[in-house]
N, C-alpha and C. Protein backbone atom coordinates (compact mmCIF):
# COMPACT_ATOMS: atom_id res chain seq x y z
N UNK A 1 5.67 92.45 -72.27
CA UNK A 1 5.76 93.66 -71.47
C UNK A 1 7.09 93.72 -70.71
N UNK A 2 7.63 92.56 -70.09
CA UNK A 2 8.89 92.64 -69.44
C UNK A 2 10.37 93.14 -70.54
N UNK A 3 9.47 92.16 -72.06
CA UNK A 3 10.84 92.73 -72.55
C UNK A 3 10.89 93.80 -73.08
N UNK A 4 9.96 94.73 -73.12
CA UNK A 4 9.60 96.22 -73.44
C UNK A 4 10.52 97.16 -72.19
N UNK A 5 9.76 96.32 -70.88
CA UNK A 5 10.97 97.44 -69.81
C UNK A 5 12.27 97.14 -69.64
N UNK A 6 12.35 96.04 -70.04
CA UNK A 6 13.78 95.85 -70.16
C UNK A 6 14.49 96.65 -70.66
N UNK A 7 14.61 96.72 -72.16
CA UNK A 7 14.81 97.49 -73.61
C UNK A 7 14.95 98.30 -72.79
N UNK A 8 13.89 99.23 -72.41
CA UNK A 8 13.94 100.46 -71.70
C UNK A 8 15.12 100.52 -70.81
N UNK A 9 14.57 100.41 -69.90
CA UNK A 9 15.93 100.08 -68.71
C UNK A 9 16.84 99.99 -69.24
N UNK A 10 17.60 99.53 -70.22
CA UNK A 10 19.17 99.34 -70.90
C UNK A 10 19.43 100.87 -71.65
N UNK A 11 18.75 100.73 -72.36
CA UNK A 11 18.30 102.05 -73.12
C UNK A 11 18.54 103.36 -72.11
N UNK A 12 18.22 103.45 -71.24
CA UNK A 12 18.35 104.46 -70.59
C UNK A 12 19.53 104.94 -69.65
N UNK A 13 19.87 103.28 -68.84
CA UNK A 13 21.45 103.10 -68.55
C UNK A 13 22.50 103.74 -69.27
N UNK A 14 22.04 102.68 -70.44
CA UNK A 14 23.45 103.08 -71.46
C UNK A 14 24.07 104.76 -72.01
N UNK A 15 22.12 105.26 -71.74
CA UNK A 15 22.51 106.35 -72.03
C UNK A 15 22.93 107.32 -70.58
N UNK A 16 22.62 107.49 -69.59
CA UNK A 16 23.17 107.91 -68.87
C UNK A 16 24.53 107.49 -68.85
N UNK A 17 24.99 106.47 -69.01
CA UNK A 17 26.71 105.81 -68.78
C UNK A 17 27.10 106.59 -69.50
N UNK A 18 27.01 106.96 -70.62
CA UNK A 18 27.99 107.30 -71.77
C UNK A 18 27.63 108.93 -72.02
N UNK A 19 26.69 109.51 -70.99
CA UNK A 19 26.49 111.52 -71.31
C UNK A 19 27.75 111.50 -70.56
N UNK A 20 28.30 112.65 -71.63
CA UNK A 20 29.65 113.11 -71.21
C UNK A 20 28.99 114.79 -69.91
N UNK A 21 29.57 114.90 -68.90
CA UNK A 21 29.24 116.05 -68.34
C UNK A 21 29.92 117.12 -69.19
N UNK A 22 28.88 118.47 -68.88
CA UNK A 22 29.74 119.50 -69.04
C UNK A 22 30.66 120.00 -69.03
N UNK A 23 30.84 120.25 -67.67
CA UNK A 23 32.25 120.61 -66.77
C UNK A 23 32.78 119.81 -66.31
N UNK A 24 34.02 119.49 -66.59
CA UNK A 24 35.03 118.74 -66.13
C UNK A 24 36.31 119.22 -65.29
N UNK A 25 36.63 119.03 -63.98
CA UNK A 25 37.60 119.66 -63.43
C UNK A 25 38.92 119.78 -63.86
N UNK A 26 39.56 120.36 -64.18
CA UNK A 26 41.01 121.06 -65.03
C UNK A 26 42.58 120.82 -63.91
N UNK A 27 43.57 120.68 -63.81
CA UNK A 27 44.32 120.69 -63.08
C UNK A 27 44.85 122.49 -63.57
N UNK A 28 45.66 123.03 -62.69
CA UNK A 28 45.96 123.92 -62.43
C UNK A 28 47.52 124.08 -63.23
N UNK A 29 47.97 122.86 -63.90
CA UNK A 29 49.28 123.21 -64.17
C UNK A 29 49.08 122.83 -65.67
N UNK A 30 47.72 123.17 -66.10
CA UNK A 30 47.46 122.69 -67.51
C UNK A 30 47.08 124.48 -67.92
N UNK A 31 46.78 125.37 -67.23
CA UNK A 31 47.10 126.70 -67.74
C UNK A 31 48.50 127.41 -68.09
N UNK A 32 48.36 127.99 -68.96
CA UNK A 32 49.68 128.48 -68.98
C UNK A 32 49.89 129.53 -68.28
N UNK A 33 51.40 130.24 -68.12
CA UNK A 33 51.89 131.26 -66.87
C UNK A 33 51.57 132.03 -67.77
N UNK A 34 51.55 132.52 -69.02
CA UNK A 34 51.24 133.42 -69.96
C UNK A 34 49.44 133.43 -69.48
N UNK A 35 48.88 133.22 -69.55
CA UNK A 35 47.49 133.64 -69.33
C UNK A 35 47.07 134.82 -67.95
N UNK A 36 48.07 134.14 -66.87
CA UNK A 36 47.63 135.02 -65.81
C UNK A 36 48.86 136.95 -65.81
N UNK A 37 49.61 136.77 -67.11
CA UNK A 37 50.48 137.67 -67.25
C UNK A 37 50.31 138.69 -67.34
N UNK A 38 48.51 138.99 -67.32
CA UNK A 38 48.22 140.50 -67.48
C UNK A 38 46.90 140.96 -66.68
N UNK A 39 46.86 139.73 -66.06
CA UNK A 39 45.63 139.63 -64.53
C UNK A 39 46.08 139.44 -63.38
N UNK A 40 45.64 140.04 -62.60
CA UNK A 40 46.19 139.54 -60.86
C UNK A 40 45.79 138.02 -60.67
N UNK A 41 45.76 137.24 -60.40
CA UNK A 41 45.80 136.14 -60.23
C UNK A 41 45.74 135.71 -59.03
N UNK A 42 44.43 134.83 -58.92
CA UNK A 42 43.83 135.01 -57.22
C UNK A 42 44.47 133.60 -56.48
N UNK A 43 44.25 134.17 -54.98
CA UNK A 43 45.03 133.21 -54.29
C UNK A 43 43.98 131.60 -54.53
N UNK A 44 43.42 131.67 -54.26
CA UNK A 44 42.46 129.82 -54.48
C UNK A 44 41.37 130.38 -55.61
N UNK A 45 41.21 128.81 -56.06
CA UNK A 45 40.56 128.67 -57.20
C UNK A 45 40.30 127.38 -57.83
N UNK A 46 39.17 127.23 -58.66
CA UNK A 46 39.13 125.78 -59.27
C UNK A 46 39.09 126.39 -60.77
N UNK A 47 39.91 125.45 -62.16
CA UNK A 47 39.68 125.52 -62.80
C UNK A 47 38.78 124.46 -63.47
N UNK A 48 37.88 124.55 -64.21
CA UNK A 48 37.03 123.44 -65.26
C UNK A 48 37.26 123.65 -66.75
N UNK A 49 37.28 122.58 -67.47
CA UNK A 49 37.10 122.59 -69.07
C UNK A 49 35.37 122.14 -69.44
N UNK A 50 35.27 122.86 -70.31
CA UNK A 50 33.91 122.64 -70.61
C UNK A 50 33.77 121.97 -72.33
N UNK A 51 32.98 121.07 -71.82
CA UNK A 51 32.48 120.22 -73.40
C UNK A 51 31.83 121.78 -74.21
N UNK A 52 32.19 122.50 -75.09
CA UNK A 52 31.05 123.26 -75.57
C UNK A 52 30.32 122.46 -76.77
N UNK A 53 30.48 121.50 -77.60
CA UNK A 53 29.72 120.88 -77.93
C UNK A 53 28.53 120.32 -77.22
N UNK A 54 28.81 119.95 -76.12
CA UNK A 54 27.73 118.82 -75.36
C UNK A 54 26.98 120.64 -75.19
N UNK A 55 27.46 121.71 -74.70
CA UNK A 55 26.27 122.73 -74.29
C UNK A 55 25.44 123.70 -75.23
N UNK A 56 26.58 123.22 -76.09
CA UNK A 56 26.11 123.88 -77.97
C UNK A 56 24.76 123.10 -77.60
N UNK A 57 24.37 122.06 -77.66
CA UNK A 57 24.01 121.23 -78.29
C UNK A 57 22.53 121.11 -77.31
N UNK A 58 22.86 121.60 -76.11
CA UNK A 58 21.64 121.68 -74.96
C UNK A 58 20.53 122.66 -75.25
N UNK A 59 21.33 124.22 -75.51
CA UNK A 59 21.05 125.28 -75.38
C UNK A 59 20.13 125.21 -76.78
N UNK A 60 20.48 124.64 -77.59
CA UNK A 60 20.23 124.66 -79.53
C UNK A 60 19.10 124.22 -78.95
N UNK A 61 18.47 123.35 -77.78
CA UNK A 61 17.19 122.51 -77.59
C UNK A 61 16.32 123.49 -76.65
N UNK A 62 16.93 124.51 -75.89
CA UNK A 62 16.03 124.93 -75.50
C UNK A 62 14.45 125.05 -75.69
N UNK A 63 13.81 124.96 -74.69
CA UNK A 63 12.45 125.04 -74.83
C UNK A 63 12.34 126.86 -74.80
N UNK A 64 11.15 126.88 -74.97
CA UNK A 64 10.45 128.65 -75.10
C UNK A 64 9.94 128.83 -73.97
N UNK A 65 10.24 130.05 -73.87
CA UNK A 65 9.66 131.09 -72.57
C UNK A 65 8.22 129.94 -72.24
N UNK A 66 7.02 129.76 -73.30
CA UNK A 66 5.64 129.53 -73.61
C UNK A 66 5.77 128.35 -72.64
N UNK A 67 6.94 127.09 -72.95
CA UNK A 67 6.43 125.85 -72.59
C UNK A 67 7.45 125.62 -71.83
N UNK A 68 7.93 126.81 -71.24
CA UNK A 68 9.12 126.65 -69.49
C UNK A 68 8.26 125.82 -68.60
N UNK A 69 7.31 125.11 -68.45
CA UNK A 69 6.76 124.54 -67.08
C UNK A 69 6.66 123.22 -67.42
N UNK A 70 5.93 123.20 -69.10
CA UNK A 70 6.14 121.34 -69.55
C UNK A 70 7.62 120.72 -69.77
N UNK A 71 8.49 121.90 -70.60
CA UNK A 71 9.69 121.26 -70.95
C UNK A 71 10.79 121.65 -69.78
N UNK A 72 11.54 121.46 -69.21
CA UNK A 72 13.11 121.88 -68.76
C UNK A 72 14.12 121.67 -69.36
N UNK A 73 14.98 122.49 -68.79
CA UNK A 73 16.07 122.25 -69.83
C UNK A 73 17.28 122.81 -68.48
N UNK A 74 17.94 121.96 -67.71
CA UNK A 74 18.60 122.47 -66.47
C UNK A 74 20.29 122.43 -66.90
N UNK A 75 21.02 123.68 -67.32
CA UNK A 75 22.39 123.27 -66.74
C UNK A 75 23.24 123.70 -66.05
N UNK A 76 24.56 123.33 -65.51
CA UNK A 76 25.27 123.28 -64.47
C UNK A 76 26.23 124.75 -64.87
N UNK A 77 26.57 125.62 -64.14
CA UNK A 77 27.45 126.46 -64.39
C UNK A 77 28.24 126.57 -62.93
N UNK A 78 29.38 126.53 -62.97
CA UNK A 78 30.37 126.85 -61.96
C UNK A 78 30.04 127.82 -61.45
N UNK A 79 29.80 128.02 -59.80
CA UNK A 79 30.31 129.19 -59.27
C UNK A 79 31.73 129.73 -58.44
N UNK A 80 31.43 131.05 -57.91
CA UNK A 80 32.50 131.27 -57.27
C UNK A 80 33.13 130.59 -56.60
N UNK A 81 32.77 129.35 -55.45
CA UNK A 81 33.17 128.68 -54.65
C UNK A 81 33.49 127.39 -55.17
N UNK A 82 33.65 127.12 -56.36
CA UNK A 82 33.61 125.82 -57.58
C UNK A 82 32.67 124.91 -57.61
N UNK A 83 31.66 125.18 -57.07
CA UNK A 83 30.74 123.84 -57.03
C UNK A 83 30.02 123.92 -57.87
N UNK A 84 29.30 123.42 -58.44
CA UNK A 84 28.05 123.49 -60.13
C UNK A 84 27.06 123.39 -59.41
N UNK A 85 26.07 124.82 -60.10
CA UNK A 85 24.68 125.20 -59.53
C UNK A 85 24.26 124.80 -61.04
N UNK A 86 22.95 124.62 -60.52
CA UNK A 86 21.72 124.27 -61.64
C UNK A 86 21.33 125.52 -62.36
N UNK A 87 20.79 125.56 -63.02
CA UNK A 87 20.01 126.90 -64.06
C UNK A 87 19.07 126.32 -64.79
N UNK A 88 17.87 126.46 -64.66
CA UNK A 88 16.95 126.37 -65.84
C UNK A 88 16.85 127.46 -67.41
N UNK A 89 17.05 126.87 -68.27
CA UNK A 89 17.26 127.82 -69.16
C UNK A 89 16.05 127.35 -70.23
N UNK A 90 15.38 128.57 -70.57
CA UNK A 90 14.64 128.96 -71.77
C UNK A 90 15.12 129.79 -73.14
N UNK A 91 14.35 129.48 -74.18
CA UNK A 91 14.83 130.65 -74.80
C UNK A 91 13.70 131.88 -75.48
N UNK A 92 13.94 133.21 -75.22
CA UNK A 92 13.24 134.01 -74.63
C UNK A 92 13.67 135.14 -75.91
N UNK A 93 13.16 134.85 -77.03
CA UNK A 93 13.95 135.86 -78.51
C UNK A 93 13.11 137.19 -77.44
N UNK A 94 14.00 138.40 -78.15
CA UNK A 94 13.67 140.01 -77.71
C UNK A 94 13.05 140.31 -79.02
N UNK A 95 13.46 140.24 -79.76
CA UNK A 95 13.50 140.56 -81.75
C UNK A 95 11.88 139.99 -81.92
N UNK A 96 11.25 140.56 -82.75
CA UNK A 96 9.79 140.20 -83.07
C UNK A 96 10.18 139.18 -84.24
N UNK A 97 9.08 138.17 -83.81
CA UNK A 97 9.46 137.10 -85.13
C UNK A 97 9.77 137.16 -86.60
N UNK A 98 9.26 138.61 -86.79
CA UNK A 98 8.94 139.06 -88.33
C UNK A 98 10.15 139.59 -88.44
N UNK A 99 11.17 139.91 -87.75
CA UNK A 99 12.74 140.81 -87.69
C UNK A 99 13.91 139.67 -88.02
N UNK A 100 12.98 138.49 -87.01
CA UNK A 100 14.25 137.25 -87.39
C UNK A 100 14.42 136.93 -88.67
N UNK A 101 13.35 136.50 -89.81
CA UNK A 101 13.38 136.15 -90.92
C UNK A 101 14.20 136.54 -92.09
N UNK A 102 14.55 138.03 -91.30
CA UNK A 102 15.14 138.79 -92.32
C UNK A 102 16.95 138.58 -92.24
């Protein structure tokens, strides 16, 4: 039994050590002057780069509207003030199942 939680315990470490986050903070001199050349361009700001693989890859797992309370599925999106808020996300088709197939 100890070496069962062990396993575990490593297992779970390792994997937290090595999830890459989403958002990663950006320096400001890694945009180019061409980008802000046809926008006003605000006085403060944070920029982030985002893994879209790692969120490809979240969102593809979403749970369903049905089983939003057993499963979660939480991720981080930047706001205005740069800090990362949580979101629970489901996925919630509009299209009747019989429309997708086609």
């Amino acid at each position: 039994m100890k070496k069962l939680l062990l396993t575990l315990f490593i297992v779970a470490t390792s994997y937290c050590i090595n999830a890459q986050p989403d958002w990663t903070p950006a320096a400001q001199s890694n945009v180019s002057q061409s980008a802000w050349a046809q926008r006003k361009k605000p006085d403060n700001f944070k920029l982030f780069n985002l893994n879209q693989k790692a969120i490809e890859s979240k969102l593809a797992n979403a749970p369903s509207e049905k089983n939003a309370r057993s499963d979660r599925l939480i991720i981080e999106l930047p706001g205005l003030d740069g800090k990362l808020y949580q979101f629970r996300v489901v996925t919630a088709p509009v299209v009747a199942p019989g429309l997708l197939k086609k």
